[in-house]
Protein backbone atom coordinates (compact mmCIF):
# COMPACT_ATOMS: atom_id res chain seq x y z
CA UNK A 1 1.46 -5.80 17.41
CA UNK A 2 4.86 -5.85 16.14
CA UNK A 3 6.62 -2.80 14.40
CA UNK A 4 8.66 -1.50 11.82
CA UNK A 5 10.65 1.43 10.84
CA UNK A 6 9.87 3.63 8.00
CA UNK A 7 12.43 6.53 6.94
CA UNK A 8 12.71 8.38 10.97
CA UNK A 9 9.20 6.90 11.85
CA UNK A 10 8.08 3.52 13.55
CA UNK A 11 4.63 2.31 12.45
CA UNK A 12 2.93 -1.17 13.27
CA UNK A 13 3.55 -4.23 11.28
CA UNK A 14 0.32 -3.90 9.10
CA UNK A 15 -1.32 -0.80 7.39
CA UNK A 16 -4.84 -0.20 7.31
CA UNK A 17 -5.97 0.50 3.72
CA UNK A 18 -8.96 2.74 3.61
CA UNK A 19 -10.28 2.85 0.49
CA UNK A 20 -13.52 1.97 0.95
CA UNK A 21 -14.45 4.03 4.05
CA UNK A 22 -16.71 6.94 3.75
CA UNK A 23 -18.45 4.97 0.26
CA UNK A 24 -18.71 1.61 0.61
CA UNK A 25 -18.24 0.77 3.91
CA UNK A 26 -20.30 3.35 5.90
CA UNK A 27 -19.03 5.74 8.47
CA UNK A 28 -20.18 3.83 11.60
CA UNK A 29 -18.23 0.83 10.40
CA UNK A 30 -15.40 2.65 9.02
CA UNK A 31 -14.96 4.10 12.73
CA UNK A 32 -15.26 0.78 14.53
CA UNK A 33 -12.58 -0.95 11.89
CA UNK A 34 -10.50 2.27 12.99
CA UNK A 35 -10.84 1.84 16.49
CA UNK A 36 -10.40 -1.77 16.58
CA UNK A 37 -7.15 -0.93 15.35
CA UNK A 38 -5.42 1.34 17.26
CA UNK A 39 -6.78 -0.54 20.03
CA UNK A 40 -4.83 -3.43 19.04
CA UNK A 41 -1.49 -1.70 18.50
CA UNK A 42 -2.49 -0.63 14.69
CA UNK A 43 -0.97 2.85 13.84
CA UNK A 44 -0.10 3.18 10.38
CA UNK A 45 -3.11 4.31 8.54
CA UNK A 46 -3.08 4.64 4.39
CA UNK A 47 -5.52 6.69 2.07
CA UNK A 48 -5.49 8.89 -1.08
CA UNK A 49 -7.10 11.79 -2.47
CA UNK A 50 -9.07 9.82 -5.32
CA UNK A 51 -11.08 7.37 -2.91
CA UNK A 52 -13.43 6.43 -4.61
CA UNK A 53 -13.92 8.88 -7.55
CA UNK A 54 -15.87 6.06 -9.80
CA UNK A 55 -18.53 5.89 -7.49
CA UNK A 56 -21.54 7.74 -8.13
CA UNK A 57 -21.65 10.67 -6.30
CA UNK A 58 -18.19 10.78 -5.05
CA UNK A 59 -14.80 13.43 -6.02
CA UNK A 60 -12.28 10.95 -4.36
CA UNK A 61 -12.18 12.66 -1.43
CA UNK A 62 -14.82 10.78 0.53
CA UNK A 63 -11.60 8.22 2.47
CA UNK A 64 -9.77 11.76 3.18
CA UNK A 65 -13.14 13.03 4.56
CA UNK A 66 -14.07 10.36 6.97
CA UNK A 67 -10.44 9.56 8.27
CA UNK A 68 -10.78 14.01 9.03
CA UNK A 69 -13.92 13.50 11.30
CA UNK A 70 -12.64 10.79 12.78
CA UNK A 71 -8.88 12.15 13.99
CA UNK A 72 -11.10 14.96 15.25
CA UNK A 73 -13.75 13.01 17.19
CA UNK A 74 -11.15 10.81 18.92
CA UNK A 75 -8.47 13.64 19.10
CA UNK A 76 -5.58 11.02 18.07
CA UNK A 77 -4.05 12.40 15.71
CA UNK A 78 -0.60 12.20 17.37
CA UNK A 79 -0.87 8.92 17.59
CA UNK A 80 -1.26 7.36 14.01
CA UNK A 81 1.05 7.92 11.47
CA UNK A 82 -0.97 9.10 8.53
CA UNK A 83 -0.31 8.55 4.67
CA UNK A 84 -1.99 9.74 1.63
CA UNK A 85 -1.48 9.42 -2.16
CA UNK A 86 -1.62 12.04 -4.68
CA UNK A 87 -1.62 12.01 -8.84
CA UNK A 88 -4.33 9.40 -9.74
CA UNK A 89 -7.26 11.74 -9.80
CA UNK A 90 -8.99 12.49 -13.50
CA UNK A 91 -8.25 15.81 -15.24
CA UNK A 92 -9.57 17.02 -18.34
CA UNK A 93 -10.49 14.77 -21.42
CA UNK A 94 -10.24 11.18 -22.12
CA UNK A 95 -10.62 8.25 -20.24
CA UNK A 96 -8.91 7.25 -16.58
CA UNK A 97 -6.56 6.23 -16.03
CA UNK A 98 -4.81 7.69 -18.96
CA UNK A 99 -6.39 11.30 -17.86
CA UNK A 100 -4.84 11.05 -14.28
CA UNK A 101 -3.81 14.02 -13.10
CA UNK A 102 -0.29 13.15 -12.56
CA UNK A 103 2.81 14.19 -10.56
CA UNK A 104 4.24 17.85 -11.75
CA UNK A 105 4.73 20.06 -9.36
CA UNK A 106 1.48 22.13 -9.98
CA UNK A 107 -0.32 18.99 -9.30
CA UNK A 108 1.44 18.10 -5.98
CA UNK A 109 0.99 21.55 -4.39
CA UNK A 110 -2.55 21.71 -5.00
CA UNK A 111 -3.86 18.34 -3.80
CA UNK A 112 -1.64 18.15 -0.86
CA UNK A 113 -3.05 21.19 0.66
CA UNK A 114 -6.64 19.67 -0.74
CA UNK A 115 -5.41 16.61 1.10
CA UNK A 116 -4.77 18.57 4.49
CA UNK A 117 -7.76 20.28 4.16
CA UNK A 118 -9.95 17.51 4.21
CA UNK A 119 -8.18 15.20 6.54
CA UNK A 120 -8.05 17.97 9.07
CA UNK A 121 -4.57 18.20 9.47
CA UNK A 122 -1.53 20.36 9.02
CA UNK A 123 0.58 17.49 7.80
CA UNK A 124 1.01 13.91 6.60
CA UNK A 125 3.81 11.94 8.00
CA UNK A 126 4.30 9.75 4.47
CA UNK A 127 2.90 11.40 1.54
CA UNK A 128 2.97 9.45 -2.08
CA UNK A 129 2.93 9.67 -5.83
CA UNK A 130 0.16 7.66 -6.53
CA UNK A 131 0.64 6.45 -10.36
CA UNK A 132 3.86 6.92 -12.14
CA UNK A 133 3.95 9.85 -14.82
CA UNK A 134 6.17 9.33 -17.89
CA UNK A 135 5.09 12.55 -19.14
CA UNK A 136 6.68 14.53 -16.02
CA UNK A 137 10.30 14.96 -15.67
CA UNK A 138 11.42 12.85 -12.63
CA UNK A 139 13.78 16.18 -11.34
CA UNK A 140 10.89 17.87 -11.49
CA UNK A 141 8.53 15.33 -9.15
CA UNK A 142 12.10 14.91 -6.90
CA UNK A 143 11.73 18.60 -6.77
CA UNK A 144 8.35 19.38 -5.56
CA UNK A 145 8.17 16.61 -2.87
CA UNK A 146 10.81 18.25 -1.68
CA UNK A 147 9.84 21.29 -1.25
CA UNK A 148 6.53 19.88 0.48
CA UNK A 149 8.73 18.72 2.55
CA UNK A 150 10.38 21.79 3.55
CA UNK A 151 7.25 23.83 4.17
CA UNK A 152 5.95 21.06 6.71
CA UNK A 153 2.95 19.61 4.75
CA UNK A 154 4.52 16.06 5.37
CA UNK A 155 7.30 14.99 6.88
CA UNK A 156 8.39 11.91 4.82
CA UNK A 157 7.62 10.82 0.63
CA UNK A 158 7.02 7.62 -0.81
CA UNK A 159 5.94 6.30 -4.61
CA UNK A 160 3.66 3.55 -5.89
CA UNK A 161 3.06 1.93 -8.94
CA UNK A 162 6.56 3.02 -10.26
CA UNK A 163 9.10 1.18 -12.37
CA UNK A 164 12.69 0.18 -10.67
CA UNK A 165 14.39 2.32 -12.90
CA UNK A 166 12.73 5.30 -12.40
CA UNK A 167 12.11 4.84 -9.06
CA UNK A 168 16.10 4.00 -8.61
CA UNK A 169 16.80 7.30 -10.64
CA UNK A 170 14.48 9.25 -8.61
CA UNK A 171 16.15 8.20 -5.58
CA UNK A 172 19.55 8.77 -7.10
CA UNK A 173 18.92 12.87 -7.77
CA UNK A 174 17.36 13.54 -4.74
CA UNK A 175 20.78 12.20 -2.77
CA UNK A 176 23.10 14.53 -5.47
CA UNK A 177 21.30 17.38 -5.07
CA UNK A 178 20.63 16.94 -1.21
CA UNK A 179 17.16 16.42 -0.48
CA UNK A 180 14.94 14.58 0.88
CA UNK A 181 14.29 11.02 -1.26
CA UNK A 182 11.52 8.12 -1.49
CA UNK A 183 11.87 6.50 1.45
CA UNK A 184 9.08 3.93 0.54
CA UNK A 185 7.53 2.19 -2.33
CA UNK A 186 4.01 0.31 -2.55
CA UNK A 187 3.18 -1.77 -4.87
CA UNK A 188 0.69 -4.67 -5.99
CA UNK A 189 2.18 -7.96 -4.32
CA UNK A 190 0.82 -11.07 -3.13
CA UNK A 191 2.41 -14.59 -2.36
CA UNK A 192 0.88 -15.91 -5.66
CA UNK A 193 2.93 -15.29 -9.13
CA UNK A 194 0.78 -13.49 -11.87
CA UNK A 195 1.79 -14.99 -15.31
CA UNK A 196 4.41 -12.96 -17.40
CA UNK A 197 1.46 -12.19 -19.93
CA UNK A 198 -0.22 -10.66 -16.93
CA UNK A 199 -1.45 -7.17 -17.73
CA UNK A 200 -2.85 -4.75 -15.04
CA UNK A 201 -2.31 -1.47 -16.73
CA UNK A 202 -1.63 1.78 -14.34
CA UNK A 203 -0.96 -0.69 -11.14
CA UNK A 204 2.73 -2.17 -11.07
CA UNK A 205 3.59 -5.77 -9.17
CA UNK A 206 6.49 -5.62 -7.27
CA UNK A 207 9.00 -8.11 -9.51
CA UNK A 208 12.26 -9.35 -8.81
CA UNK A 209 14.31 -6.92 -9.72
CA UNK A 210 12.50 -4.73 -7.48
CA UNK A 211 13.08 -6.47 -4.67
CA UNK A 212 16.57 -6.97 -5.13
CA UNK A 213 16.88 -3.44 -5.49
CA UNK A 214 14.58 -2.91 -2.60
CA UNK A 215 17.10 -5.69 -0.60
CA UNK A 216 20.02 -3.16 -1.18
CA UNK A 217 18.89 0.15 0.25
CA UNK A 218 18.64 0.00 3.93
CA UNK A 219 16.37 3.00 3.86
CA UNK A 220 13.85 2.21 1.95
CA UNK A 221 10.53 0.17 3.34
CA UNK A 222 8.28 -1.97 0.80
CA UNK A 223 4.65 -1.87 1.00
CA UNK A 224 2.07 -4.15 -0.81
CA UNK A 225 -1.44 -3.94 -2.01
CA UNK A 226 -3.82 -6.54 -2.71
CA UNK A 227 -1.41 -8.58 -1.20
CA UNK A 228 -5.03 -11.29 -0.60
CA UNK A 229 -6.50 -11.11 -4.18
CA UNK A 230 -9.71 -9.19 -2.62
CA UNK A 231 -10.29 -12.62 -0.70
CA UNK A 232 -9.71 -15.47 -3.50
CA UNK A 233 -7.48 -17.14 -1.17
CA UNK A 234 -10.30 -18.27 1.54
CA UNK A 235 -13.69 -17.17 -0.33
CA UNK A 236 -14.56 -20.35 -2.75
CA UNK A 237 -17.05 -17.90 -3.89
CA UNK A 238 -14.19 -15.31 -5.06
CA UNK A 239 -12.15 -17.15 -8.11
CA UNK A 240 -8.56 -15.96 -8.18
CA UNK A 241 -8.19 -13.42 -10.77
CA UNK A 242 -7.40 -14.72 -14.23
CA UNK A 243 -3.50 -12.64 -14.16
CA UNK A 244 -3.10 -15.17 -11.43
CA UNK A 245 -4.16 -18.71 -13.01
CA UNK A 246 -1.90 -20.31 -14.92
CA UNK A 247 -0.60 -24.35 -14.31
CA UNK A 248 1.72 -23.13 -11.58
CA UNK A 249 -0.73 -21.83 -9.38
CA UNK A 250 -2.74 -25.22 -8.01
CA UNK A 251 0.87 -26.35 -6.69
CA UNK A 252 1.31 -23.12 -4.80
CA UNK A 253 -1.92 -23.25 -3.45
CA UNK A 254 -1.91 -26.67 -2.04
CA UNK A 255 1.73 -25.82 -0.44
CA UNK A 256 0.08 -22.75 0.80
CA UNK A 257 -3.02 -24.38 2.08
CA UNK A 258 -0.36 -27.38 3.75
CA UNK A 259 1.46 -24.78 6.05
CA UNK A 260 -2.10 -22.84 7.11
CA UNK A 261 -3.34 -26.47 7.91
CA UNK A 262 0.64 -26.83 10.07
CA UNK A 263 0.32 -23.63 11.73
CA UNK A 264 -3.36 -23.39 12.69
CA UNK A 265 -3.72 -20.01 10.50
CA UNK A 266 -5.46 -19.34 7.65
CA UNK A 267 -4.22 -18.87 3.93
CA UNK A 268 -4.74 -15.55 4.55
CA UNK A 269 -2.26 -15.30 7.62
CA UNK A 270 0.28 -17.22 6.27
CA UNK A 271 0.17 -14.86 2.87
CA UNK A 272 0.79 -11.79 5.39
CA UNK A 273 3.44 -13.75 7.80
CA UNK A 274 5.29 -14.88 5.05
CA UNK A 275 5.50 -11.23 3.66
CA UNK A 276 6.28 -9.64 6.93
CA UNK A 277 9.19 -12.50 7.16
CA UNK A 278 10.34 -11.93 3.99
CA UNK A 279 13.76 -10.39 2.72
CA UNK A 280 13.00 -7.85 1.94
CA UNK A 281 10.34 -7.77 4.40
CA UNK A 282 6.71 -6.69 3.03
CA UNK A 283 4.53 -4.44 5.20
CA UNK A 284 0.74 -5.76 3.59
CA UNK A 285 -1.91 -2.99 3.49
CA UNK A 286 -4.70 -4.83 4.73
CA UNK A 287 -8.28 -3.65 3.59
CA UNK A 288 -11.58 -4.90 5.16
CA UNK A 289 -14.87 -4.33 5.95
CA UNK A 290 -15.36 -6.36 8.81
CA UNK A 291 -14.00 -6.97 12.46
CA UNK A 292 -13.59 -10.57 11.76
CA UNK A 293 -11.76 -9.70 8.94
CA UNK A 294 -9.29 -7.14 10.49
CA UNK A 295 -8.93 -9.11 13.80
CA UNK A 296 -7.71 -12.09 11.30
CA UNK A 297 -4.89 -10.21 9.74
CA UNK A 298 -3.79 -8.10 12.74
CA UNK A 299 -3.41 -11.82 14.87
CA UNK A 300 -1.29 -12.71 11.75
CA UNK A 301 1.44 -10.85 12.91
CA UNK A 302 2.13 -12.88 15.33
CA UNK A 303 2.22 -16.07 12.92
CA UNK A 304 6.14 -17.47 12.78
CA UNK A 305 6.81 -19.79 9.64
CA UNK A 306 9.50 -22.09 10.46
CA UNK A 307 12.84 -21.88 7.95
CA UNK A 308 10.85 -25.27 6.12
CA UNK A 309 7.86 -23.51 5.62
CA UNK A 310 9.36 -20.82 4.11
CA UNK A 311 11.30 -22.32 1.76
CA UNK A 312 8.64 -24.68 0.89
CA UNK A 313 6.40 -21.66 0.04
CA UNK A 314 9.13 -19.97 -2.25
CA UNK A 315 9.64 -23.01 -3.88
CA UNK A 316 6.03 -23.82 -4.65
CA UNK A 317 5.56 -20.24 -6.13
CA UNK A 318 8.58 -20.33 -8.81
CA UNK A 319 7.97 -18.40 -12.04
CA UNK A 320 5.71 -19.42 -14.09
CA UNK A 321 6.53 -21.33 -17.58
């Protein structure tokens, strides 16, 4: 396992996603998939507090739940660095996601002592806003993270699914009025380009000027999700989702598929070395079900792509017309 640095803390190369643990991947698996990690090196676990609330049966705290009873069965909890997401949940009337809860202060001091509560912990070490809220003053979000941060309940912040302006902005007033700022960002990245008519409402892909942005601040780590396209990439039963295929996409494929044939790895490994390699580099939140699956992303850390391959990749994945 390689590792990285986020804000003060150093966590492994990959992040295990749990979304589906405690729903639809069952606790007996959930464990071994968490075992098999930290065995391996893994120790940068990622939840939130609305997994999975459209399942029947489930508030969203069922990932929260399961991660709890397993910190206090294997009594690790130093160990892993632990992250959780806040905001996304439904409230009131209407549809989600438009009825998410969102980020106001009220919000973020009630589900991060939910959060705690169920994980069976006094803190988080990264704690995020889930799902950007327009209707929230950014001071105001700035402000409450803060002050989470200050009573203990987690030690670092982070934000997903947020615009480079606002996230910019955000970081901008927590340096002029001296507290603590974002000091990461996930968001929905893969090596593939979605087309510019791509629509995928709440969740935000990281774009370019993103990662330029991202390039510039030396203390601030990227994160991606569905960085494998929930398996289109290997699976011939799994067709890539239609955001993704558009004319430029069979030419990025076949470069992609050319350096997994070069390096003995699989699509899947090369899409995860070539973020980790990246400038910025990408840390890929890698969600599975499986061993097989977990064992093949964690042994894609230690895939190299040569400065050819590389280049060959970006080059094969240039914007769409």
């Amino acid at each position: 396992m390689h590792y990285r640095t986020i804000g003060t803390r150093q966590v492994s190369a990959l992040c295990l996603g749990t979304l589906p643990f405690g729903t639809v991947v069952d606790e007996e698996t959930s464990f071994a998939l968490l075992d098999r990690f930290v065995e391996r090196g893994g120790t940068f676990i990622d939840t939130a507090n609305c997994y999975c609330f459209w399942r029947q049966g489930s508030d969203g705290g069922d990932s929260e739940r399961l991660l709890g009873r397993w910190l206090a069965t294997r009594g690790n909890r130093d160990q892993v660095v632990l992250a959780t997401k806040l905001g996304a949940l439904p409230a009131g009337a209407g549809e989600w996601p438009a009825n998410r809860e969102g980020l106001s202060r009220g919000v973020l001091h009630k589900g991060a002592r939910h959060s705690l509560g169920r994980l069976g912990t006094d803190h988080v070490d990264l704690l995020y806003g889930h799902v950007d809220d327009p209707s929230t003053p950014v001071q105001e979000t700035v402000a409450a993270f803060a002050e989470l941060v200050a009573e203990g309940l987690t030690q670092q912040i982070g934000m997903s699914n947020q615009g480079v302006e606002r996230f910019a902005r955000a970081r901008e007033l927590a340096r002029e009025v001296g507290v603590p700022g974002y000091v990461a960002l996930q968001q929905r990245h893969t090596y593939l380009r979605h087309a510019p008519s791509a629509d995928f409402d709440y969740q935000v892909s990281l774009d370019e000027p993103m990662l330029a942005y991202a390039g510039s601040q030396s203390d601030l780590t990227v994160l991606a999700y569905s960085s494998l396209l929930n398996g289109a990439y290997t699976d011939p039963l799994k067709p890539l989702p239609a955001e993704y295929d558009h004319p430029e996409t069979a030419r990025a494929l076949a470069v992609l598929r050319e350096v997994a044939k070069e390096t003995g790895a699989t699509p899947n490994q090369v899409v995860y070395a070539w973020m980790l390699g990246g400038s910025p580099a990408v840390i890929p939140l890698v969600g599975v079900s499986r061993t097989s699956q977990l064992d093949e992303a964690l042994d894609a850390v230690e895939l190299e792509l040569t400065v050819d391959q590389r280049e060959r990749l970006d080059v094969a994945r240039s914007d769409p017309a």
